[in-house]
C-alpha atoms as a PDB file:
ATOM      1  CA  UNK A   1     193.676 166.438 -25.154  1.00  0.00           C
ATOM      2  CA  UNK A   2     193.725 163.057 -24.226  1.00  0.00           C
ATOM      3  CA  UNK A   3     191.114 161.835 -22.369  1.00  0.00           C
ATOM      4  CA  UNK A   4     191.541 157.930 -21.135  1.00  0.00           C
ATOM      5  CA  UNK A   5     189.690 155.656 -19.183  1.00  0.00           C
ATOM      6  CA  UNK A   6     192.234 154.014 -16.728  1.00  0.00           C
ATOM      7  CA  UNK A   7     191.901 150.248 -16.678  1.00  0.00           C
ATOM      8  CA  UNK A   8     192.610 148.330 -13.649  1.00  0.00           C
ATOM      9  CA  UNK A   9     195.948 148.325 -13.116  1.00  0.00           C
ATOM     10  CA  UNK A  10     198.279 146.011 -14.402  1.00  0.00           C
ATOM     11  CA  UNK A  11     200.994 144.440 -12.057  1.00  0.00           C
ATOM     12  CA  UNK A  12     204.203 146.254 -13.767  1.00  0.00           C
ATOM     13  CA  UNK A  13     202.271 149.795 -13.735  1.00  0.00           C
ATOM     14  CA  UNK A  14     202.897 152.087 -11.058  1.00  0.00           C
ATOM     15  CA  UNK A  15     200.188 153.953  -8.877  1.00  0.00           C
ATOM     16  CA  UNK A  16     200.576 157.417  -6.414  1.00  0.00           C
ATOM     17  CA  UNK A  17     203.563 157.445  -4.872  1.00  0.00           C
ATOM     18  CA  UNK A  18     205.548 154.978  -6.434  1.00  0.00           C
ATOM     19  CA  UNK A  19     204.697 156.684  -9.753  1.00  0.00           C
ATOM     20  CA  UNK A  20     205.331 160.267  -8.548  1.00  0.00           C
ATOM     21  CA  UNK A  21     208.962 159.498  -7.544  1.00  0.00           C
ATOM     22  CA  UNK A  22     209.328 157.895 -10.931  1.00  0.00           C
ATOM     23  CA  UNK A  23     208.343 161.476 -12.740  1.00  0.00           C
ATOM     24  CA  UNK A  24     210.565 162.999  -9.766  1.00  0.00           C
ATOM     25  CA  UNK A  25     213.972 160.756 -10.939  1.00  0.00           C
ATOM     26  CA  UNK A  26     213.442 161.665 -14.940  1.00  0.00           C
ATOM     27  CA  UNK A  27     214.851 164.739 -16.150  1.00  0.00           C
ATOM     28  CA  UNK A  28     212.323 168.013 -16.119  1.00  0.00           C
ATOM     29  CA  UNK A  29     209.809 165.422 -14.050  1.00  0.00           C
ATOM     30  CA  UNK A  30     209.846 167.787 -10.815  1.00  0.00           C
ATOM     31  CA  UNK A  31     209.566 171.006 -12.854  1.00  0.00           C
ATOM     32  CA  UNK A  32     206.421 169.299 -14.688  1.00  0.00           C
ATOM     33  CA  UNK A  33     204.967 167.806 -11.158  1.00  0.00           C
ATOM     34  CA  UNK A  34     205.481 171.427  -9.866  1.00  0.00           C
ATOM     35  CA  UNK A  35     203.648 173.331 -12.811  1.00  0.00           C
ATOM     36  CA  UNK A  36     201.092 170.760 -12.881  1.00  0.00           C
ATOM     37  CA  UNK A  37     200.082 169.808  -9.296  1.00  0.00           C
ATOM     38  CA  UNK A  38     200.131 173.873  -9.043  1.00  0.00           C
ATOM     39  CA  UNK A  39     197.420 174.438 -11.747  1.00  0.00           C
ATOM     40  CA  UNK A  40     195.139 171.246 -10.514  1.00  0.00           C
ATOM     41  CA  UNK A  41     194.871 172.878  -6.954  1.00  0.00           C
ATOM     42  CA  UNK A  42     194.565 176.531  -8.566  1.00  0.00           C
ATOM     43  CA  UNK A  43     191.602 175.232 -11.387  1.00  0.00           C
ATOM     44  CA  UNK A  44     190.127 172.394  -9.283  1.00  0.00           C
ATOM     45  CA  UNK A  45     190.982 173.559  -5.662  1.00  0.00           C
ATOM     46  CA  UNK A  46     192.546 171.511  -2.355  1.00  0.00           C
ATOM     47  CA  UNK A  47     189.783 169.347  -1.968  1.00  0.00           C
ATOM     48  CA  UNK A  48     189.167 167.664  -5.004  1.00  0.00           C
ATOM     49  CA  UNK A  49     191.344 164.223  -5.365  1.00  0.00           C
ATOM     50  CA  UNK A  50     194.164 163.474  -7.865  1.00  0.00           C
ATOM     51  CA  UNK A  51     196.323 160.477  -8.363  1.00  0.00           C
ATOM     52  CA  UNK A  52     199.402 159.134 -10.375  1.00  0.00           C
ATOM     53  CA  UNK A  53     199.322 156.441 -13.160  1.00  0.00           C
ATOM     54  CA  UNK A  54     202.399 155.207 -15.176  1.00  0.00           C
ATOM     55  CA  UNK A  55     201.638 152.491 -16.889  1.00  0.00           C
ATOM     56  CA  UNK A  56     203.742 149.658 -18.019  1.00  0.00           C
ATOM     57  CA  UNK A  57     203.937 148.825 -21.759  1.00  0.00           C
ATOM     58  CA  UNK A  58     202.618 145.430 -21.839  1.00  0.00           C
ATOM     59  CA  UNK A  59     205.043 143.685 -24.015  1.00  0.00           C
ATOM     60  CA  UNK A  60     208.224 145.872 -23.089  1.00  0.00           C
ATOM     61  CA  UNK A  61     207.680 146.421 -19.440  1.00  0.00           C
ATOM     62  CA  UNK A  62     208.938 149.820 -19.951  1.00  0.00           C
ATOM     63  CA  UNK A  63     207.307 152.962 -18.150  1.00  0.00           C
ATOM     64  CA  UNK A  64     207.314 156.132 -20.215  1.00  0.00           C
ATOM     65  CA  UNK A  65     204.090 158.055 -19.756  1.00  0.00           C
ATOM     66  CA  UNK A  66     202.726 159.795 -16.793  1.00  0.00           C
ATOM     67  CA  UNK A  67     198.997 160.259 -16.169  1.00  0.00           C
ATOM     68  CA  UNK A  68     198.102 163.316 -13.530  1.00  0.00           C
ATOM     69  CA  UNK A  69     194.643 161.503 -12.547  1.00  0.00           C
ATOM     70  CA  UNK A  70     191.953 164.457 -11.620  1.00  0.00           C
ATOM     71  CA  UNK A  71     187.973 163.332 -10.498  1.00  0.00           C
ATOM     72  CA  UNK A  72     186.101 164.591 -12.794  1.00  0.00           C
ATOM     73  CA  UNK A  73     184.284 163.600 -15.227  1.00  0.00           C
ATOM     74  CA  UNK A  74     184.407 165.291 -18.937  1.00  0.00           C
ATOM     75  CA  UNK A  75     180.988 165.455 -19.983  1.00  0.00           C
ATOM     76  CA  UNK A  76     180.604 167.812 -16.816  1.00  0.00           C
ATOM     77  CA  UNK A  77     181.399 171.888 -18.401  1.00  0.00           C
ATOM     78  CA  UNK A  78     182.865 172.677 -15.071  1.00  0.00           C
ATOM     79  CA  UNK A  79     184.857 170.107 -15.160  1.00  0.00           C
ATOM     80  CA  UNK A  80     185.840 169.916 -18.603  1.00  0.00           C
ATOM     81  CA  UNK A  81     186.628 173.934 -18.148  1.00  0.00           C
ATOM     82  CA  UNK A  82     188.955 173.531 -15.375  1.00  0.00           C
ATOM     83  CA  UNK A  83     191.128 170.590 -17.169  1.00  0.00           C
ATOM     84  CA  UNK A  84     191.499 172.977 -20.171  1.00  0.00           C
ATOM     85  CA  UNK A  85     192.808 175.724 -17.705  1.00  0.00           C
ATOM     86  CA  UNK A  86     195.371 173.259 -16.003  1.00  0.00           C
ATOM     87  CA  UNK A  87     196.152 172.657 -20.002  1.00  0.00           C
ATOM     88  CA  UNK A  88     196.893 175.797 -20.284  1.00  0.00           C
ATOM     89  CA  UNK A  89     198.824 176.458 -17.494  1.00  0.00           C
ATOM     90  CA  UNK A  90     201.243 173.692 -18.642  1.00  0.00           C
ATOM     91  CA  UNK A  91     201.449 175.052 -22.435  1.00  0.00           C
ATOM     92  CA  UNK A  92     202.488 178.818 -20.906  1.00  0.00           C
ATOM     93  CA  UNK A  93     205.239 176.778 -18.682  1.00  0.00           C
ATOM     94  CA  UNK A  94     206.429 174.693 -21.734  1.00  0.00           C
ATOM     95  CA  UNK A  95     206.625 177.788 -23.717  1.00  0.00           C
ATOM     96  CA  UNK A  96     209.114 179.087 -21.078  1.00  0.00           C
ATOM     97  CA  UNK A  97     211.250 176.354 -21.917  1.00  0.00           C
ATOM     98  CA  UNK A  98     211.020 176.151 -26.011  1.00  0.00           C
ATOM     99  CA  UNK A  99     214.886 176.537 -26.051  1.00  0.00           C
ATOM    100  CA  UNK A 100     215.027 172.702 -24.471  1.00  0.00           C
ATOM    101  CA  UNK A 101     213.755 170.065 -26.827  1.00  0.00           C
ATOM    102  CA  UNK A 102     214.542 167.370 -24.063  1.00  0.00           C
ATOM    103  CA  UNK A 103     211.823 169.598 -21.729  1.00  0.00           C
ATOM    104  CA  UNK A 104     209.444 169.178 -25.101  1.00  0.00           C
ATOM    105  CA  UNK A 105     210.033 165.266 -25.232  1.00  0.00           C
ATOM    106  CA  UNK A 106     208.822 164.921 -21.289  1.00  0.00           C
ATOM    107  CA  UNK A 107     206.126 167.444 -21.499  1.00  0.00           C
ATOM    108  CA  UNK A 108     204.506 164.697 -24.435  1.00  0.00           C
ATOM    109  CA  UNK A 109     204.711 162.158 -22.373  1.00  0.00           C
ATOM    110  CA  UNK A 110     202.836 164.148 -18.994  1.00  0.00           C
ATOM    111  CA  UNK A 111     199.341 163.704 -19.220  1.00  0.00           C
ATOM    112  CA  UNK A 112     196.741 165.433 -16.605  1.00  0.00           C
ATOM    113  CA  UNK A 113     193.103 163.791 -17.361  1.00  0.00           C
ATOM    114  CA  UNK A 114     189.861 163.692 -15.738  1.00  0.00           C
ATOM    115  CA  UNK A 115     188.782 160.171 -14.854  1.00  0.00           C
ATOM    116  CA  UNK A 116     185.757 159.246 -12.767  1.00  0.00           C
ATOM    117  CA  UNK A 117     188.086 156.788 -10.107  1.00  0.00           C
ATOM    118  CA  UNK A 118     191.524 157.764  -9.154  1.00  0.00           C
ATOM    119  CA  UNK A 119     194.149 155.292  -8.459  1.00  0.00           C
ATOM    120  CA  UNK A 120     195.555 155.563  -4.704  1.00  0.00           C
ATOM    121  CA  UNK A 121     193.391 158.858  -4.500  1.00  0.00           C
ATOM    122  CA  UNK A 122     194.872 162.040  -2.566  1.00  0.00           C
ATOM    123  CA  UNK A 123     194.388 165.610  -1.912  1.00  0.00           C
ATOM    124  CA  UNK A 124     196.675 168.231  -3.863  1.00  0.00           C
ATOM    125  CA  UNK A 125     198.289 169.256  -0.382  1.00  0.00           C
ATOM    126  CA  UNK A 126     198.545 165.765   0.637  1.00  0.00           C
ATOM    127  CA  UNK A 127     200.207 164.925  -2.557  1.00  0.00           C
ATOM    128  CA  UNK A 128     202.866 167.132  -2.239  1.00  0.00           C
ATOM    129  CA  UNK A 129     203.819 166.214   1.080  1.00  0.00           C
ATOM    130  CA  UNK A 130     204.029 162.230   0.423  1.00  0.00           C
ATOM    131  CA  UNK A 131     205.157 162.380  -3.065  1.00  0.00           C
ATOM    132  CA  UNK A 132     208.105 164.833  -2.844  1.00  0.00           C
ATOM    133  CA  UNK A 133     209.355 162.798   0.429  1.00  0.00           C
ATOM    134  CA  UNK A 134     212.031 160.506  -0.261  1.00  0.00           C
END
């Protein structure tokens, strides 16, 4: 499981909102949004802050990654624990879909990790509300 520290953000990259609605226009993006945003409030709860990284290839500009930002931090067993579950979660949903290699390809590239600061930090409820409104 990848576990990243997220730099400051570059100017190309794109932070909560902005990045949500990216996943949201890409193929299987809401169906991975959904399964994921669904485990983070089941395994972490309402309360605990999330946030949404895509980051910009430096040379190529090009966004192709998403980064589900959870507080936590990994050293923590709690923590760590509940990431694993949301894990999880996501590998019974892409299992679902094993037929679709294109749902395989985006489910590579969808990363939830625990990081101690969240970019443009929000609640799970909160999240759905302002990232799924267009």
């Amino acid at each position: 499981m990848p576990q990243p520290r997220v730099p400051d953000a570059l100017p190309d990259d794109l932070l909560g909102a902005d990045a949500a609605r990216w996943l949201l226009s890409r193929r299987w993006g809401p169906a991975l949004l959904d399964d994921a945003l669904g485990a983070a409030a089941t395994y972490f709860g309402l309360g605990r802050e999330i946030g949404a990284w895509v980051p910009a290839d430096p040379l190529t500009r090009r966004h192709s990654d998403f980064y589900l930002q959870i507080k936590g931090r990994v050293e923590v067993r709690r923590d760590w624990d509940r990431i694993v579950s949301v894990y999880e979660a996501l590998e019974i949903a892409r299992e679902r879909r094993l037929d679709d290699q294109s749902f395989d390809r985006a489910f590579r590239r969808f990363h939830p990790v625990l990081t101690r600061s969240v970019a443009q930090p929000t609640m799970p409820g909160e999240a759905i509300a302002a990232w799924y409104r267009q």
